[in-house]
N, C-alpha and C. Protein backbone atom coordinates (compact mmCIF):
# COMPACT_ATOMS: atom_id res chain seq x y z
N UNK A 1 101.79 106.46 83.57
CA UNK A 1 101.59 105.36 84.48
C UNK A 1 100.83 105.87 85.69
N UNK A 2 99.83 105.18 86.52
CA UNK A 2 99.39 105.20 86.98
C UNK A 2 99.66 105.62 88.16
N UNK A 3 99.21 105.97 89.65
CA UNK A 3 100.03 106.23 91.10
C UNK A 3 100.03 104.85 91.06
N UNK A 4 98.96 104.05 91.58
CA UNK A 4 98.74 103.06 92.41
C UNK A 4 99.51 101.96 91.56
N UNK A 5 99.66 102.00 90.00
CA UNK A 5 100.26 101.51 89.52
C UNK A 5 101.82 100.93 89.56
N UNK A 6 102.59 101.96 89.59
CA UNK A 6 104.31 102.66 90.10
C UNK A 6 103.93 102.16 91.51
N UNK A 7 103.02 102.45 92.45
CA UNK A 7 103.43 101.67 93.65
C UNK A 7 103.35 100.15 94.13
N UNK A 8 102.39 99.90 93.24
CA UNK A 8 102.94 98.18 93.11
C UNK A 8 103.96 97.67 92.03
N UNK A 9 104.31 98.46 91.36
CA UNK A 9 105.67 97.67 90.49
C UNK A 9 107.05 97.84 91.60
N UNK A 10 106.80 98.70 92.48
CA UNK A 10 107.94 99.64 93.65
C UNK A 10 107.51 98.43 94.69
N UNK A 11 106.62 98.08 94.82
CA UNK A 11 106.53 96.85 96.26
C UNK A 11 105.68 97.59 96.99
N UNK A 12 105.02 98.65 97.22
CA UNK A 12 104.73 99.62 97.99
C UNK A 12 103.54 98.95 99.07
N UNK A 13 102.46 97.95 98.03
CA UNK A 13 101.28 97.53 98.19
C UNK A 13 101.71 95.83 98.05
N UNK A 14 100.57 95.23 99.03
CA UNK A 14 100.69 93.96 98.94
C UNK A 14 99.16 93.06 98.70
N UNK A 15 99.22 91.94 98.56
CA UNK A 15 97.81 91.56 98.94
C UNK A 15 97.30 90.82 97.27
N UNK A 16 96.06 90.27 97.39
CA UNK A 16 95.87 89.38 95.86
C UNK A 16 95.37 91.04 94.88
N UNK A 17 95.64 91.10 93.34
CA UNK A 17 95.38 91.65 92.45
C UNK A 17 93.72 91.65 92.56
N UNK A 18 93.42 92.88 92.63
CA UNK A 18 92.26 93.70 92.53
C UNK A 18 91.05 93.39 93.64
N UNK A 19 91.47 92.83 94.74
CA UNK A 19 91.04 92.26 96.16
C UNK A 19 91.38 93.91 97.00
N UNK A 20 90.18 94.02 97.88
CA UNK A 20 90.57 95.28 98.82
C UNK A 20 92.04 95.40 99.79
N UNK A 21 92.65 94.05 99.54
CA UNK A 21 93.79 94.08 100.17
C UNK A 21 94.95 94.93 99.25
N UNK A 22 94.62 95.16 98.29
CA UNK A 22 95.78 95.85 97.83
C UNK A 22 96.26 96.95 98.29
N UNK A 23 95.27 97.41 99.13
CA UNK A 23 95.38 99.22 99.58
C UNK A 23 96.00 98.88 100.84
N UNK A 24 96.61 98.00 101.51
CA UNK A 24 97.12 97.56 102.74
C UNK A 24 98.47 98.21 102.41
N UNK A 25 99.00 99.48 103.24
CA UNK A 25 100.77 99.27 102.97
C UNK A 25 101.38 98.44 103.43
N UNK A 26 102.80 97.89 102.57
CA UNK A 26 103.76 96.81 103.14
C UNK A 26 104.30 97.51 103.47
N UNK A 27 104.96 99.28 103.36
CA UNK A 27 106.33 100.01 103.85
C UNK A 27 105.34 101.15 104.87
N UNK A 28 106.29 101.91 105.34
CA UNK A 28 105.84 103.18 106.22
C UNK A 28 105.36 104.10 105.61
N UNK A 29 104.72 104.44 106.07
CA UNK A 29 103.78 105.55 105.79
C UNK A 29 105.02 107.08 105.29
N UNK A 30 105.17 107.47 104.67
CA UNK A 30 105.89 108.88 104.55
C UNK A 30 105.56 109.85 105.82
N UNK A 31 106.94 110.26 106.11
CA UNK A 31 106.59 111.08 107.28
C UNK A 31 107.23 112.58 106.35
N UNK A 32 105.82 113.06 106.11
CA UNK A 32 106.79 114.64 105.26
C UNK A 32 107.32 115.56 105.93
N UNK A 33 108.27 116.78 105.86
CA UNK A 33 108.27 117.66 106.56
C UNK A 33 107.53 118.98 106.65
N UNK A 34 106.58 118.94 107.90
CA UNK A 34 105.81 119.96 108.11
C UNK A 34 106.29 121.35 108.24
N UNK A 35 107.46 121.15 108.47
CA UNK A 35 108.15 122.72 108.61
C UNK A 35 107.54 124.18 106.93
N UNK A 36 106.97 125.03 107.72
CA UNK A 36 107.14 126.05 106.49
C UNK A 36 107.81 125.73 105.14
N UNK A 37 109.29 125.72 105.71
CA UNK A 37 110.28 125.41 104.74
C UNK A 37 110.10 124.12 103.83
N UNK A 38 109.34 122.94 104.78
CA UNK A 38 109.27 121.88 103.89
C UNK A 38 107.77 122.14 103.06
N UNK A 39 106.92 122.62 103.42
CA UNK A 39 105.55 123.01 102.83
C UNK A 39 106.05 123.86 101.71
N UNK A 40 107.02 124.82 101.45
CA UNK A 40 106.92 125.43 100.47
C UNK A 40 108.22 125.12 99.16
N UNK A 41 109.27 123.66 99.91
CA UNK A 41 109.56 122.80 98.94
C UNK A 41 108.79 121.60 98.23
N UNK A 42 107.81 121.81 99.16
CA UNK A 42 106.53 120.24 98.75
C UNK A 42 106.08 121.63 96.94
N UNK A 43 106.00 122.72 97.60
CA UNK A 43 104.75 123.32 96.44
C UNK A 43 106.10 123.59 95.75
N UNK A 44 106.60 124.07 95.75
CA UNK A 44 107.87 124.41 94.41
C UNK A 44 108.23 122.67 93.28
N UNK A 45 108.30 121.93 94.19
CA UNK A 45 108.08 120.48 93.53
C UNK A 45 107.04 120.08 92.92
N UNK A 46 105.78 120.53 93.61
CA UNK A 46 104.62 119.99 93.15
C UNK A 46 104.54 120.73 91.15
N UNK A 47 104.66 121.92 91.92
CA UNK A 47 104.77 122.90 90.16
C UNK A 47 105.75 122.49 89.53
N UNK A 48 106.86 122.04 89.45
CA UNK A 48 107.61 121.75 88.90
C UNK A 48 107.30 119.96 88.07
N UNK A 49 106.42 119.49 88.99
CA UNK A 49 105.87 118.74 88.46
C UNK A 49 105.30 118.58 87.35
N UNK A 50 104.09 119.54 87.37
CA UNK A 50 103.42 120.05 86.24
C UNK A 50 104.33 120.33 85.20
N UNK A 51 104.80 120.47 85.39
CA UNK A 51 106.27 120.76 84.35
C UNK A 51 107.39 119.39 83.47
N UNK A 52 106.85 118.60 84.19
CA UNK A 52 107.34 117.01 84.33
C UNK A 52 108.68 117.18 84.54
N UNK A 53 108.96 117.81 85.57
CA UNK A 53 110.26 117.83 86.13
C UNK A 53 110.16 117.35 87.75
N UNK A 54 110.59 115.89 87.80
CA UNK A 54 110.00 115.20 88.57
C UNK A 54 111.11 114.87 89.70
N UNK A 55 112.48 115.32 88.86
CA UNK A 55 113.63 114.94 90.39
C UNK A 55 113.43 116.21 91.33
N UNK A 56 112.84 117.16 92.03
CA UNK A 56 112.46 117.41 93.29
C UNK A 56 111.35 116.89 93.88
N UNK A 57 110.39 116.32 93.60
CA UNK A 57 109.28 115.76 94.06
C UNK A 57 109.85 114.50 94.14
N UNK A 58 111.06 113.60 93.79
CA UNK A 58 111.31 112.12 93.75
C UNK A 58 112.36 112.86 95.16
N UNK A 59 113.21 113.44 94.95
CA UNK A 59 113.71 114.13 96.42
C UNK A 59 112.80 114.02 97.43
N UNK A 60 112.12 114.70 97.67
CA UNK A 60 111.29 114.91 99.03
C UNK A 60 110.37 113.52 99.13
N UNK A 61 110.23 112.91 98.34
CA UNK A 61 109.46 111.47 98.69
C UNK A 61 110.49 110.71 99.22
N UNK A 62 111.88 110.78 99.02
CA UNK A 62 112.88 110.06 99.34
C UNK A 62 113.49 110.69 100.61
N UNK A 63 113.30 111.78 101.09
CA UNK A 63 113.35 112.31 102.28
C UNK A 63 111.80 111.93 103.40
N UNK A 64 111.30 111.70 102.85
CA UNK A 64 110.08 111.79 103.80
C UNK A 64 109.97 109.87 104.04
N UNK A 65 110.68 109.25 103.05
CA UNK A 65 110.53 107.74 103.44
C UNK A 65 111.58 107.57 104.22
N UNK A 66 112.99 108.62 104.12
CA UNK A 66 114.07 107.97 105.17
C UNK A 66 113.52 108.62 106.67
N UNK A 67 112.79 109.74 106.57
CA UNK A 67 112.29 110.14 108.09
C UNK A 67 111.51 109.16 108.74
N UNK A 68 110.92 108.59 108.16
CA UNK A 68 109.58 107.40 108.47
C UNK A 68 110.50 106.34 108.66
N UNK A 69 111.27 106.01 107.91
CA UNK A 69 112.42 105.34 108.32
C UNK A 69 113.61 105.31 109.57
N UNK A 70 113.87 106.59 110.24
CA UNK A 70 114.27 106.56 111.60
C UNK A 70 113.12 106.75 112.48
N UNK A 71 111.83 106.92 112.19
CA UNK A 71 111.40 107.10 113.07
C UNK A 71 111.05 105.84 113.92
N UNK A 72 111.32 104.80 113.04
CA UNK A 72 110.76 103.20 113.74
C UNK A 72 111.83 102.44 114.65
């Protein structure tokens, strides 16, 4: 499945089907963590990806939407 795909079945994107409005976000932007520590859980996830082992990379997307989430 697609990115942009998974993010409009998720709500992510709003706007008419295949109109430049689709690329408009309806939610916050991900706020990731820049820390070292979070840069080198982003890359241990990312590879693990490749791997299609996808619950640490679904972790840190879910950490980086609740940060974006207090931050408002």
């Amino acid at each position: 499945m697609s990115t942009i795909l998974a993010a409009k079945l998720a709500g992510v994107f709003r706007g008419g089907v295949g109109g430049s409005r689709d690329a408009l976000p309806a939610r916050l932007l991900l706020d990731y963590d820049q820390s070292e520590e979070g840069q080198r859980q982003y890359i241990e996830a990312a590879k693990a990806a490749f791997k299609r082992e996808f619950a640490p990379m679904i972790e840190i997307i879910r950490q980086a939407l609740a940060r974006a989430e207090n931050r408002q």
